[in-house]
PDB file of N, CA and C in Angstrom:
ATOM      1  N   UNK A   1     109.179  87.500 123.688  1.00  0.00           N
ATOM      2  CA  UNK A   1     109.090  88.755 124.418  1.00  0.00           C
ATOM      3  C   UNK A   1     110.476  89.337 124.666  1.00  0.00           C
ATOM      4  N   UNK A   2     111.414  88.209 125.593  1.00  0.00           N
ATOM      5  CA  UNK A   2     112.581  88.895 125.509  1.00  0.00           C
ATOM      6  C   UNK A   2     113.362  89.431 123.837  1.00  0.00           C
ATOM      7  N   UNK A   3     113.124  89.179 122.886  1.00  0.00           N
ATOM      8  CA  UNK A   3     113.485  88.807 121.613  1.00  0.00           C
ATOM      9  C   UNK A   3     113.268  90.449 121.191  1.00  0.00           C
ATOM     10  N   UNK A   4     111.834  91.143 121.585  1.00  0.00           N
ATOM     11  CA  UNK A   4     111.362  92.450 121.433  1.00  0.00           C
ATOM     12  C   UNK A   4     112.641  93.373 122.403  1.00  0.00           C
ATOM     13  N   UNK A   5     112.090  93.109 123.584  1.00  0.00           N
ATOM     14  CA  UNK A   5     113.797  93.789 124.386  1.00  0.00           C
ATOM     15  C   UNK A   5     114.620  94.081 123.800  1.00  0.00           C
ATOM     16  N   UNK A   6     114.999  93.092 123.497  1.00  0.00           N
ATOM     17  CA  UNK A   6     116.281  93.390 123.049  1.00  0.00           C
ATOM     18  C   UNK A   6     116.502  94.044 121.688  1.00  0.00           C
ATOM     19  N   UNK A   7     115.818  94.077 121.266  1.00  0.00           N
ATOM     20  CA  UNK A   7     115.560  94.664 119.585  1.00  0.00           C
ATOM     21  C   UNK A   7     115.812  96.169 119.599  1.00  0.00           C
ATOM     22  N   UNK A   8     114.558  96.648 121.166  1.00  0.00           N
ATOM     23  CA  UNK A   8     114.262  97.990 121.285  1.00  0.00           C
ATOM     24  C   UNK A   8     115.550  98.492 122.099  1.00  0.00           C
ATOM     25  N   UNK A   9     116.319  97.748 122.529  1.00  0.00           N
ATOM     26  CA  UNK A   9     117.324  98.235 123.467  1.00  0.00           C
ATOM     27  C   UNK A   9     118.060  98.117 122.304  1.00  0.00           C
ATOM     28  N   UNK A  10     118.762  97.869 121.804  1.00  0.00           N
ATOM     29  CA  UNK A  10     119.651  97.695 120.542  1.00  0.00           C
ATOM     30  C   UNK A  10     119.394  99.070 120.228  1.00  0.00           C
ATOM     31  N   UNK A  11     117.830  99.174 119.422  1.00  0.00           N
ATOM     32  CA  UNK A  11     117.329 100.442 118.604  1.00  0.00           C
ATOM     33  C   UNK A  11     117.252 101.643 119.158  1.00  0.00           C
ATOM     34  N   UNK A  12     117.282 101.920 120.700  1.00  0.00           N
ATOM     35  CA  UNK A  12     117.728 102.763 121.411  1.00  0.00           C
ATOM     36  C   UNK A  12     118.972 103.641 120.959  1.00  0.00           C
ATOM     37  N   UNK A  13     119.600 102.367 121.489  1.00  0.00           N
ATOM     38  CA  UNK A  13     121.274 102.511 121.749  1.00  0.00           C
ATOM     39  C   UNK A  13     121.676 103.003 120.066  1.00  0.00           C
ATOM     40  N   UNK A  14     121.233 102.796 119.302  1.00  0.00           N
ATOM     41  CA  UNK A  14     121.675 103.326 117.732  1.00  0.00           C
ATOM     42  C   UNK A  14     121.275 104.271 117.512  1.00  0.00           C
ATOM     43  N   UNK A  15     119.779 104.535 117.868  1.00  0.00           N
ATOM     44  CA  UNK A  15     119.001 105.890 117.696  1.00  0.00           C
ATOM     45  C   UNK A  15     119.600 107.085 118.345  1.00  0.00           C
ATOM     46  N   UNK A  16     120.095 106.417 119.321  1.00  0.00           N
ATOM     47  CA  UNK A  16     120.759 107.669 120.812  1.00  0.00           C
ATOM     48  C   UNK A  16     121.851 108.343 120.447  1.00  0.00           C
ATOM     49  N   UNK A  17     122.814 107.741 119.309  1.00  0.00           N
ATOM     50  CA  UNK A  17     124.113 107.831 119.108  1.00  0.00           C
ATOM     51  C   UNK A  17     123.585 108.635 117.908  1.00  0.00           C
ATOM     52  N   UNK A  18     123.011 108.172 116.650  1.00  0.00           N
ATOM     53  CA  UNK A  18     122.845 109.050 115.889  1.00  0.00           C
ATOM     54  C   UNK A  18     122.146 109.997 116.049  1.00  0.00           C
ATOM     55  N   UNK A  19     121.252 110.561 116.944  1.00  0.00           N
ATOM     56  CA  UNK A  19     120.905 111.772 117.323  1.00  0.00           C
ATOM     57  C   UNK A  19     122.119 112.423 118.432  1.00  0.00           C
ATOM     58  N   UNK A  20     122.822 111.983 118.987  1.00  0.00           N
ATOM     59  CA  UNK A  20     123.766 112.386 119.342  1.00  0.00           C
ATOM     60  C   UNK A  20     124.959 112.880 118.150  1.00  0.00           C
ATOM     61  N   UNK A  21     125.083 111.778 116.846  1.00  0.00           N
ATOM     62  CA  UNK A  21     126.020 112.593 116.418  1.00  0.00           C
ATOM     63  C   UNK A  21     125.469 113.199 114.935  1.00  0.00           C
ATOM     64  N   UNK A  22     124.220 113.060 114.710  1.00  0.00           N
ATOM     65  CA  UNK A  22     123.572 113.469 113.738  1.00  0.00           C
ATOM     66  C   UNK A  22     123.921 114.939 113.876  1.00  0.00           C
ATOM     67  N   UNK A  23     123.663 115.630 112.656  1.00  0.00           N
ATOM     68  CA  UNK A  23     123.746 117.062 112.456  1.00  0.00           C
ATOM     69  C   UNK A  23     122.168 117.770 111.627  1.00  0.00           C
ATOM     70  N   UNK A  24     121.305 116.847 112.042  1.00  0.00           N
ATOM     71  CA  UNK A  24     120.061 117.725 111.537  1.00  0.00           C
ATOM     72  C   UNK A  24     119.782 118.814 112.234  1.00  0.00           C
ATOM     73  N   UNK A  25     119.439 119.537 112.609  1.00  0.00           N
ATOM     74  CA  UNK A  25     119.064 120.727 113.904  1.00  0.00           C
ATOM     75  C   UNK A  25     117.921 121.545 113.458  1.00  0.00           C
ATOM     76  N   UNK A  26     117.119 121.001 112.421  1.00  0.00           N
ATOM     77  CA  UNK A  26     115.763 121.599 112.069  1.00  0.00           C
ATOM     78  C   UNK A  26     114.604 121.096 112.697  1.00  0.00           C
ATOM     79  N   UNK A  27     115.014 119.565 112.947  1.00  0.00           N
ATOM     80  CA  UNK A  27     114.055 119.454 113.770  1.00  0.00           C
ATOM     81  C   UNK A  27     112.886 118.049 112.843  1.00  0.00           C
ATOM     82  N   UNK A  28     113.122 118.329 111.454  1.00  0.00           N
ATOM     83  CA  UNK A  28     113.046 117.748 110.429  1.00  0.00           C
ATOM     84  C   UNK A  28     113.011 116.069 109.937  1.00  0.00           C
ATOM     85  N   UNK A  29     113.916 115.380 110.455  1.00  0.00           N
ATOM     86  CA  UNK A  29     114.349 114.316 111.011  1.00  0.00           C
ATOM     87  C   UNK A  29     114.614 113.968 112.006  1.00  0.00           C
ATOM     88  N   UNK A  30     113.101 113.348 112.562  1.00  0.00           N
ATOM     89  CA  UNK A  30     113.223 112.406 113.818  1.00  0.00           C
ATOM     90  C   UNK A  30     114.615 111.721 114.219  1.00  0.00           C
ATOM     91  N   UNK A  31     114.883 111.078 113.672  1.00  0.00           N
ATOM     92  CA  UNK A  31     116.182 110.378 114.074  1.00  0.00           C
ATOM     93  C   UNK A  31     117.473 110.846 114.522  1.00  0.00           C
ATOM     94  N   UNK A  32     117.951 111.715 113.911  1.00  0.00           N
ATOM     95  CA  UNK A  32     118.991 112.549 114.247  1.00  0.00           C
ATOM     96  C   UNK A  32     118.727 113.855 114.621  1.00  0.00           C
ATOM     97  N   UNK A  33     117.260 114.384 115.083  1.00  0.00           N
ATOM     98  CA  UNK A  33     117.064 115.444 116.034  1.00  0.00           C
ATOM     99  C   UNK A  33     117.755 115.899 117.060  1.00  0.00           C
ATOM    100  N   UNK A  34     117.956 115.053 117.731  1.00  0.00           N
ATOM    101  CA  UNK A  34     118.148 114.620 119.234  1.00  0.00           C
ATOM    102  C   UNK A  34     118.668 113.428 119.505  1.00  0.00           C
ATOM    103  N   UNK A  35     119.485 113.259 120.384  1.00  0.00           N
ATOM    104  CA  UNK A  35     119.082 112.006 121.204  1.00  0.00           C
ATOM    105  C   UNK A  35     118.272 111.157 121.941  1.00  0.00           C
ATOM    106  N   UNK A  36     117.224 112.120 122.319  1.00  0.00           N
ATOM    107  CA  UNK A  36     116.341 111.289 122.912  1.00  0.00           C
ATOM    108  C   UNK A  36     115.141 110.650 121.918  1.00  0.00           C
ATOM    109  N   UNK A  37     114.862 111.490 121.570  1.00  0.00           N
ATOM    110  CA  UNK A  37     114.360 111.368 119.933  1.00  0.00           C
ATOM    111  C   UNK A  37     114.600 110.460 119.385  1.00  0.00           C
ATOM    112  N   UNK A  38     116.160 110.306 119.096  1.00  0.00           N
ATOM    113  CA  UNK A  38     116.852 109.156 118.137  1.00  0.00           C
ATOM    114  C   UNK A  38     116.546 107.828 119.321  1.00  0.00           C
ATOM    115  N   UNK A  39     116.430 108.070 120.422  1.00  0.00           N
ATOM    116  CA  UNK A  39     116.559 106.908 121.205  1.00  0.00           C
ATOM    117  C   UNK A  39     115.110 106.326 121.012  1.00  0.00           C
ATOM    118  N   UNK A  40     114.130 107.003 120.923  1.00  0.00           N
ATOM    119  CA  UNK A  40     112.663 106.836 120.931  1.00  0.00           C
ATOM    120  C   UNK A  40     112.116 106.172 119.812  1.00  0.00           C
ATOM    121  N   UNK A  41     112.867 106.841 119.075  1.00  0.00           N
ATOM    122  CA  UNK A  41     112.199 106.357 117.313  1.00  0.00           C
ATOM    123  C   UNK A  41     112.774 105.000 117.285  1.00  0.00           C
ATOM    124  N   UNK A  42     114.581 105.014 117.468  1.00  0.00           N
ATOM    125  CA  UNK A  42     115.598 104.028 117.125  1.00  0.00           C
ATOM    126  C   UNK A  42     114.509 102.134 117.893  1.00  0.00           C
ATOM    127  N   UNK A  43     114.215 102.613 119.269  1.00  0.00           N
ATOM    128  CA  UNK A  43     113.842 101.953 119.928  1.00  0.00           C
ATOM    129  C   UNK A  43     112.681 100.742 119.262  1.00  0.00           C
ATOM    130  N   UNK A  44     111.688 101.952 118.327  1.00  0.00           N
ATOM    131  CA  UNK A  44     109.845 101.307 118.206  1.00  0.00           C
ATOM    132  C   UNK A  44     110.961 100.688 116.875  1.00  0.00           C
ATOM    133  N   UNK A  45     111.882 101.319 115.900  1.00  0.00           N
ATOM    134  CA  UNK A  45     112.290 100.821 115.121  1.00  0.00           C
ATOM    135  C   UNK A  45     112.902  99.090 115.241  1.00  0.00           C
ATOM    136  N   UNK A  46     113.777  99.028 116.106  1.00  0.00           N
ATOM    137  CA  UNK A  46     114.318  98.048 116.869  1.00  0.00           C
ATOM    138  C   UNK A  46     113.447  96.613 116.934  1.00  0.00           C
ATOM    139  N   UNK A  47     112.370  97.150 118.060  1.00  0.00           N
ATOM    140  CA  UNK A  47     111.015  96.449 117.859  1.00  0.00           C
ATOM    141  C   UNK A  47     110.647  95.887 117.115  1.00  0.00           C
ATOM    142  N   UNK A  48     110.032  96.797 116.246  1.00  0.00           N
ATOM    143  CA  UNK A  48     109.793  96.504 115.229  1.00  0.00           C
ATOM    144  C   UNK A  48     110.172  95.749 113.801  1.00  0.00           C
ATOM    145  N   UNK A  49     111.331  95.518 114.044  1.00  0.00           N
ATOM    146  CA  UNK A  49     112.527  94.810 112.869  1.00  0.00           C
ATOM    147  C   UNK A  49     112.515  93.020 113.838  1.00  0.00           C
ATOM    148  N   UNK A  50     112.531  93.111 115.067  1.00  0.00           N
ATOM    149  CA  UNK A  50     112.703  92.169 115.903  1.00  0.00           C
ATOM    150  C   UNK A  50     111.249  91.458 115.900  1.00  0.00           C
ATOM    151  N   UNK A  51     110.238  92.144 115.930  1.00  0.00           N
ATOM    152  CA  UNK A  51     108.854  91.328 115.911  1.00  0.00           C
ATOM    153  C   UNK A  51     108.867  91.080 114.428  1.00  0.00           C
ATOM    154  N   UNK A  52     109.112  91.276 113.761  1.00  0.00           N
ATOM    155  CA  UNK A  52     109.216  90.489 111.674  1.00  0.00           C
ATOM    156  C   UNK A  52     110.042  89.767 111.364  1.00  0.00           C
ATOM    157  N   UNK A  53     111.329  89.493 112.244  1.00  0.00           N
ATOM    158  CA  UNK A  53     111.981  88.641 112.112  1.00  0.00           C
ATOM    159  C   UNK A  53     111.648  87.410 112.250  1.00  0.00           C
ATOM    160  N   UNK A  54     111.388  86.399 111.681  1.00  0.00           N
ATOM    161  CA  UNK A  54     111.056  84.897 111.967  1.00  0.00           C
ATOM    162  C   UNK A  54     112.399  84.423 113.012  1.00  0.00           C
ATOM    163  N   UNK A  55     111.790  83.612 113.651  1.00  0.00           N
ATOM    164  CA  UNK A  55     112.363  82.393 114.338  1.00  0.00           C
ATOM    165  C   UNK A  55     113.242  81.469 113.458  1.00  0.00           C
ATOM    166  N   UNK A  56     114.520  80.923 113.378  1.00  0.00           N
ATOM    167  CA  UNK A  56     114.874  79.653 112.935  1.00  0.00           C
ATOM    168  C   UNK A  56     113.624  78.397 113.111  1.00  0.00           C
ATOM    169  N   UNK A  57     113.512  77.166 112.220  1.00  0.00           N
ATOM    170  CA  UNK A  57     112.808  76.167 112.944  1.00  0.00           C
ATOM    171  C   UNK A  57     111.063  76.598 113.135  1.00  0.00           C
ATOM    172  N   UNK A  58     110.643  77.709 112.851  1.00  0.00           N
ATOM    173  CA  UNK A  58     109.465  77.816 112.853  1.00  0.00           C
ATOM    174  C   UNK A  58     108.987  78.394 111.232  1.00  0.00           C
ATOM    175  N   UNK A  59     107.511  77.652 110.990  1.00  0.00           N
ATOM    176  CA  UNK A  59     107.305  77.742 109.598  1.00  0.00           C
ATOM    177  C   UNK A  59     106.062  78.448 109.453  1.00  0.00           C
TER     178      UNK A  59
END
């Protein structure tokens, strides 16, 4: 669980920045829309990379 946290907080924090310094402004691409946007998407992305990741030691 904590393992997800932290994934989505990571994916936040990346999403936030590249919609912060992204230059899309159509609206077009989620990710670099916005920041909050980028924080939103970046976030489920995050998640999501973090819940498929296997464990060391587990088979």
């Amino acid at each position: 669980m904590i393992r997800l946290l932290i994934g989505a907080v990571i994916g936040a924090v990346a999403g936030g920045l590249l919609g912060y310094y992204g230059q899309c402004t159509s609206g077009m691409c989620p990710l670099t829309s916005n920041p909050w946007i980028g924080a939103l998407v970046g976030s489920f992305m995050g998640a999501m990379v973090a819940a498929t990741t296997g464990q060391p030691g587990q088979g």
